[in-house]
Structure formats: structure tokens, C-alpha cells
Protein backbone atom coordinates (compact mmCIF):
# COMPACT_ATOMS: atom_id res chain seq x y z
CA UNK A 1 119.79 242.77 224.60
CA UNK A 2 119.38 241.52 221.09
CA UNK A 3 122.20 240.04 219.00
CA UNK A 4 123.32 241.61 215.45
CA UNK A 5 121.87 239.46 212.90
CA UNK A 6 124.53 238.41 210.46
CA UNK A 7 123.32 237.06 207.78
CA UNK A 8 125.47 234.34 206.06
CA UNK A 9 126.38 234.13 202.14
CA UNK A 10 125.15 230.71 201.09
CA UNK A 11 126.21 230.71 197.50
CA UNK A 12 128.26 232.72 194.67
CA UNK A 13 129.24 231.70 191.19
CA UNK A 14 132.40 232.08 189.88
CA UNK A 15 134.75 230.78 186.96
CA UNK A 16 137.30 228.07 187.83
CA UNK A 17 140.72 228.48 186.72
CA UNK A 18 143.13 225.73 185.10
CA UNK A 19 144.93 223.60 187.28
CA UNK A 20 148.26 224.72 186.47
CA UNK A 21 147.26 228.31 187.61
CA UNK A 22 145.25 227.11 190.89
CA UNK A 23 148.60 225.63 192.15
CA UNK A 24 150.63 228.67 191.36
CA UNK A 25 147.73 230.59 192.65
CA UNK A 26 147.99 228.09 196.19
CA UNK A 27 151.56 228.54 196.22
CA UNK A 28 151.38 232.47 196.05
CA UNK A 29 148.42 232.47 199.26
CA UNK A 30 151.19 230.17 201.14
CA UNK A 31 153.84 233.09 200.35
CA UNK A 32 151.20 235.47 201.96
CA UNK A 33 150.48 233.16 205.17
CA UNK A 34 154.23 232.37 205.33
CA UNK A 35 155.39 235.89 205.09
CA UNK A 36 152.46 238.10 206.64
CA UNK A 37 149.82 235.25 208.16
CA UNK A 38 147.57 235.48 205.80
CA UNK A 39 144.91 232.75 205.76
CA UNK A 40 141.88 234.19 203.58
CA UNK A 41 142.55 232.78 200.57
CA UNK A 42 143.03 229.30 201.77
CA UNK A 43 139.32 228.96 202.23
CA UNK A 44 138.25 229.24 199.01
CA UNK A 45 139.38 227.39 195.59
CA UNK A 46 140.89 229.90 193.31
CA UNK A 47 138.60 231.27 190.63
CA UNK A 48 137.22 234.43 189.34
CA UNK A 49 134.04 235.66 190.77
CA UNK A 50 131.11 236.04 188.40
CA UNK A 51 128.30 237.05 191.40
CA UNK A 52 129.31 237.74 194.91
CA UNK A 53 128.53 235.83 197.71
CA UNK A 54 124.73 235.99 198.50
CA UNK A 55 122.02 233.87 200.78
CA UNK A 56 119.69 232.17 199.43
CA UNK A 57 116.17 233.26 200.27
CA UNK A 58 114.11 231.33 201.64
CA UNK A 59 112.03 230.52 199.11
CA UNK A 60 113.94 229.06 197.53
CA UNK A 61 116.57 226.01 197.46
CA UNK A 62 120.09 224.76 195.67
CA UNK A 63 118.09 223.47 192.95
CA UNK A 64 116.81 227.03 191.97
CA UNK A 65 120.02 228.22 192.37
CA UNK A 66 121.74 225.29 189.98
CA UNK A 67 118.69 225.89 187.31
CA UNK A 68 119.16 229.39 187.33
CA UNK A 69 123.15 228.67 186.72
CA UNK A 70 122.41 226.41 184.05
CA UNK A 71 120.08 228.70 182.05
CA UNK A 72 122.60 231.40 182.12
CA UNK A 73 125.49 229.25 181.41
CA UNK A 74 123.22 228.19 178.45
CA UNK A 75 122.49 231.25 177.05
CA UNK A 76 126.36 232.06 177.30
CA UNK A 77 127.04 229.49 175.42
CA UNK A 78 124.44 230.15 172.81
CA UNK A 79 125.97 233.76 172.73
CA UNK A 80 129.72 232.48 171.90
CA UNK A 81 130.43 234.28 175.34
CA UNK A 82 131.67 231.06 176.16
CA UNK A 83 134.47 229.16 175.91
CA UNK A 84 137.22 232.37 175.94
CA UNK A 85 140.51 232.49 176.37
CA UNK A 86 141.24 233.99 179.54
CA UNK A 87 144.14 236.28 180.14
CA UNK A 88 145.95 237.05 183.73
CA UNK A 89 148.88 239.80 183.59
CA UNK A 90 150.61 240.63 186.44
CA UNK A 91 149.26 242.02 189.87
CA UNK A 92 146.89 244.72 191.53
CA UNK A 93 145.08 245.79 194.77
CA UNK A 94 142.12 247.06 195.70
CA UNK A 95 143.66 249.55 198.43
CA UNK A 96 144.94 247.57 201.37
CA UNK A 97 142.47 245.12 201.47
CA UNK A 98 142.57 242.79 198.63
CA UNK A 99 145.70 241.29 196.60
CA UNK A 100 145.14 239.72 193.38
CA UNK A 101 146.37 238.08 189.92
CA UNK A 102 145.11 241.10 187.32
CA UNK A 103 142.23 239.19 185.12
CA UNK A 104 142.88 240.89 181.53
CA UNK A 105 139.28 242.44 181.22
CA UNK A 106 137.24 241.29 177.95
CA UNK A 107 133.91 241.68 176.66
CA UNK A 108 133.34 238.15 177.37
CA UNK A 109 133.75 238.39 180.74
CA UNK A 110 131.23 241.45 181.02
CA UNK A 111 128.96 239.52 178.63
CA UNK A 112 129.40 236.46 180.93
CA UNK A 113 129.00 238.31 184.44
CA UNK A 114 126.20 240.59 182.88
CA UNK A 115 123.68 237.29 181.59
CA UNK A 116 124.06 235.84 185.47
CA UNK A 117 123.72 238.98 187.36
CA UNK A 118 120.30 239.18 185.06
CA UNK A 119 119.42 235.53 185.53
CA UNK A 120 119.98 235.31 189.36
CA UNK A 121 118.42 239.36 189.78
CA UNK A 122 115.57 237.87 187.83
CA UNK A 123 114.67 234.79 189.80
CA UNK A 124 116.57 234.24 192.88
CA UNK A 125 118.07 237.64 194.03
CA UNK A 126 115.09 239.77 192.44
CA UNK A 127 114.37 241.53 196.18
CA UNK A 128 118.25 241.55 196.80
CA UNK A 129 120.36 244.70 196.75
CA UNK A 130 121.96 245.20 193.66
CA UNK A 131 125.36 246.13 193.43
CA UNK A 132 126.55 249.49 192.36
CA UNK A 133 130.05 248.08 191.89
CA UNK A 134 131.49 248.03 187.86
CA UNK A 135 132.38 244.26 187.69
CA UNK A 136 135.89 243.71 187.96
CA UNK A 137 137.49 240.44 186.94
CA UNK A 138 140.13 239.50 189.54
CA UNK A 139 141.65 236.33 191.02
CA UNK A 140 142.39 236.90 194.60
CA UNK A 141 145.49 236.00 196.33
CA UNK A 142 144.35 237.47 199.64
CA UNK A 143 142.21 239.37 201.38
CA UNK A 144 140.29 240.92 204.54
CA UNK A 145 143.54 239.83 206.61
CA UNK A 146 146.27 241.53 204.98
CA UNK A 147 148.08 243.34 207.66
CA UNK A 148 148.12 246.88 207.59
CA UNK A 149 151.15 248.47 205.47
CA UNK A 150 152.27 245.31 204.37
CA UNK A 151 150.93 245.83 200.61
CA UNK A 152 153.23 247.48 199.31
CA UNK A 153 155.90 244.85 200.26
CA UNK A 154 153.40 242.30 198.73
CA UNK A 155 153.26 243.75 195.35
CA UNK A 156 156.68 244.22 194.93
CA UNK A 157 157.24 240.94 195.71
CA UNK A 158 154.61 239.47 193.32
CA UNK A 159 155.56 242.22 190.73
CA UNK A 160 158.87 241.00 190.13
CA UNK A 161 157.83 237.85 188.90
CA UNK A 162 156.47 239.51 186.13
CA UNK A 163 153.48 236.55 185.94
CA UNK A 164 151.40 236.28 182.46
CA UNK A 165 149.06 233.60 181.96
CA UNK A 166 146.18 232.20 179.46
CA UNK A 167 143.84 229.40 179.69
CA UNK A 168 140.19 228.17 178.39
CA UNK A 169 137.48 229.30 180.02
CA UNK A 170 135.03 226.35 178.89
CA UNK A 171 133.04 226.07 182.66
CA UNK A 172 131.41 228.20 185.32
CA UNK A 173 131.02 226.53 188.81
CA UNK A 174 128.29 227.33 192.09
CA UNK A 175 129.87 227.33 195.03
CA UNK A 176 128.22 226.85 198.62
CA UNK A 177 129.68 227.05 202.65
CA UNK A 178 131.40 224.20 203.74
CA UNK A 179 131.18 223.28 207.67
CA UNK A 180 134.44 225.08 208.33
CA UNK A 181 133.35 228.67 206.87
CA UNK A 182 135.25 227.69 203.60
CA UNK A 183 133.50 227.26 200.12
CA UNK A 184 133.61 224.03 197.96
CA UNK A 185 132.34 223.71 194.20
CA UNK A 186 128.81 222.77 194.59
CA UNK A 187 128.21 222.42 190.51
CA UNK A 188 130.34 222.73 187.98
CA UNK A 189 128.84 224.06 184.22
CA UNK A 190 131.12 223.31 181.32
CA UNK A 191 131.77 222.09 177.29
């Protein structure tokens, strides 16, 4: 009998956020383990994906993947894509599945995800799947173990805070696996 193949996510790339917001962002995914046993988020530093997780190929190694971040990190820069002020306003869901601070949407940040998804489809991920997914900037809270009909509660609660927030998007970090299944910040890219 032969075993499913999974095939681990090695890398994404994703924008950090300041560290005012990561601890409010922390203290929200304890709410969410506290109150419903949530523990996805707590693997993960908060930030806002750029490029979803994906393996590396064989072919190549963490040094491709850094050169490839700093080329398109360059080019963002060169582009004035780069440092933006970031907006967060209030809360949102994808369905049941995913709870999340609402990144205020922005040319910059489809400029920004648009020049890496090119970079990495270009060099590293050029035989990868591409996504059919409109990028959506989002800073999750929680996800994959939100218990079922429990969202609704969740939002309300988070709703009522009625949570705005800005800060300077001046970097763009890799992140990699850690031995526990998490995901540390391999590189960071910033002015």
C-alpha cells in the first residue's frame, strides 16, 4: 500500500507588521485559543502574506529563494511601491475557515504582491501551479481550526472593538519551517 505524498511548503514571503500591532495581533489569537482552542495562528509571526506557502524545488536552494526576494524587493523599491503606509480596519472572514484583521487594499499592495508573484513564477516557481485566487491582503487571526459555528461569535466579538490601525510598510521578510511545523523569518528586506 503506498502512502499519500504530502508535499511540505518550505517557504512564503510575506510583509511584517509593526510591533505594536503583532502584540495586539498575539493577544487577539490568545482570545481565540482561550475562548474556542484555537492554536493556528500561534505558529506563525503575524504578517501579511505576499506569496503563499510553496516548496522549494529541488533545484534549487534558500539562496535562490533570498536572491529572487531581493530583486523583487528592489524593483519595488525602485517603483515607489515601497515604503506605504499600511492601513488595517476592522475584521472579516473568509467563510468559516479563516478570521482576520481587514488589510485596507491599495495599489501598492497589488503592485507589491504582483512584482514577486512575477519574480518567484519566473525563476523559482516557473513549473508551479499558479494561483487563480485575486490577491487579498489579510492579517490572520486564525485559521484551519476554528470550530464549526463559532464565527459568528468571533466576529462579533472582534467587531465591537471597532480596531483601525496604520503603520510603515518599509520591509518584506522570507519565511521558512521551523522544527516544530511553525514558520520563523528566514530574511528580512527593508529601508
Amino acid at each position: 500500500m503506498q502512502k499519500n505524498q504530502f508535499v511540505r511548503h518550505t517557504h512564503f514571503v510575506g510583509a511584517p507588521v509593526s510591533p505594536d500591532l503583532e502584540d495586539f495581533v498575539n493577544d487577539c489569537r490568545d482570545w481565540m485559543s482561550n475562548n474556542f482552542a484555537c492554536k493556528s495562528g500561534h505558529g506563525t509571526p503575524p504578517h501579511i502574506t505576499l506569496l503563499a506557502p510553496f516548496s522549494l524545488p529541488r533545484e534549487f536552494n534558500e539562496g535562490d529563494v533570498f536572491e529572487t526576494a531581493t530583486a523583487a524587493f528592489s524593483e519595488c523599491v525602485q517603483k515607489n511601491v515601497i515604503p506605504f503606509a499600511a492601513e488595517i480596519s476592522g475584521f472579516g472572514a473568509f467563510a468559516e475557515s479563516t478570521l482576520f484583521f481587514n488589510v485596507v487594499d491599495s495599489k501598492n499592495w497589488q503592485d507589491a504582491h504582483s512584482i514577486f508573484a512575477k519574480k518567484f513564477s519566473a525563476n523559482i516557481l516557473s513549473h508551479g501551479k499558479k494561483s487563480a485566487r485575486k490577491f487579498f491582503p489579510h492579517l490572520t487571526i486564525a485559521n484551519r481550526d476554528i470550530p464549526p459555528g463559532t464565527m459568528d461569535d468571533a466576529l462579533r466579538h472582534f467587531s465591537e472593538l471597532d480596531f483601525k490601525a496604520k503603520f510603515n510598510l518599509n520591509a518584506i521578510c522570507v519565511y521558512t519551517r521551523n522544527s516544530n511545523g511553525g514558520w520563523i523569518e528566514a530574511r528580512r528586506f527593508g529601508i
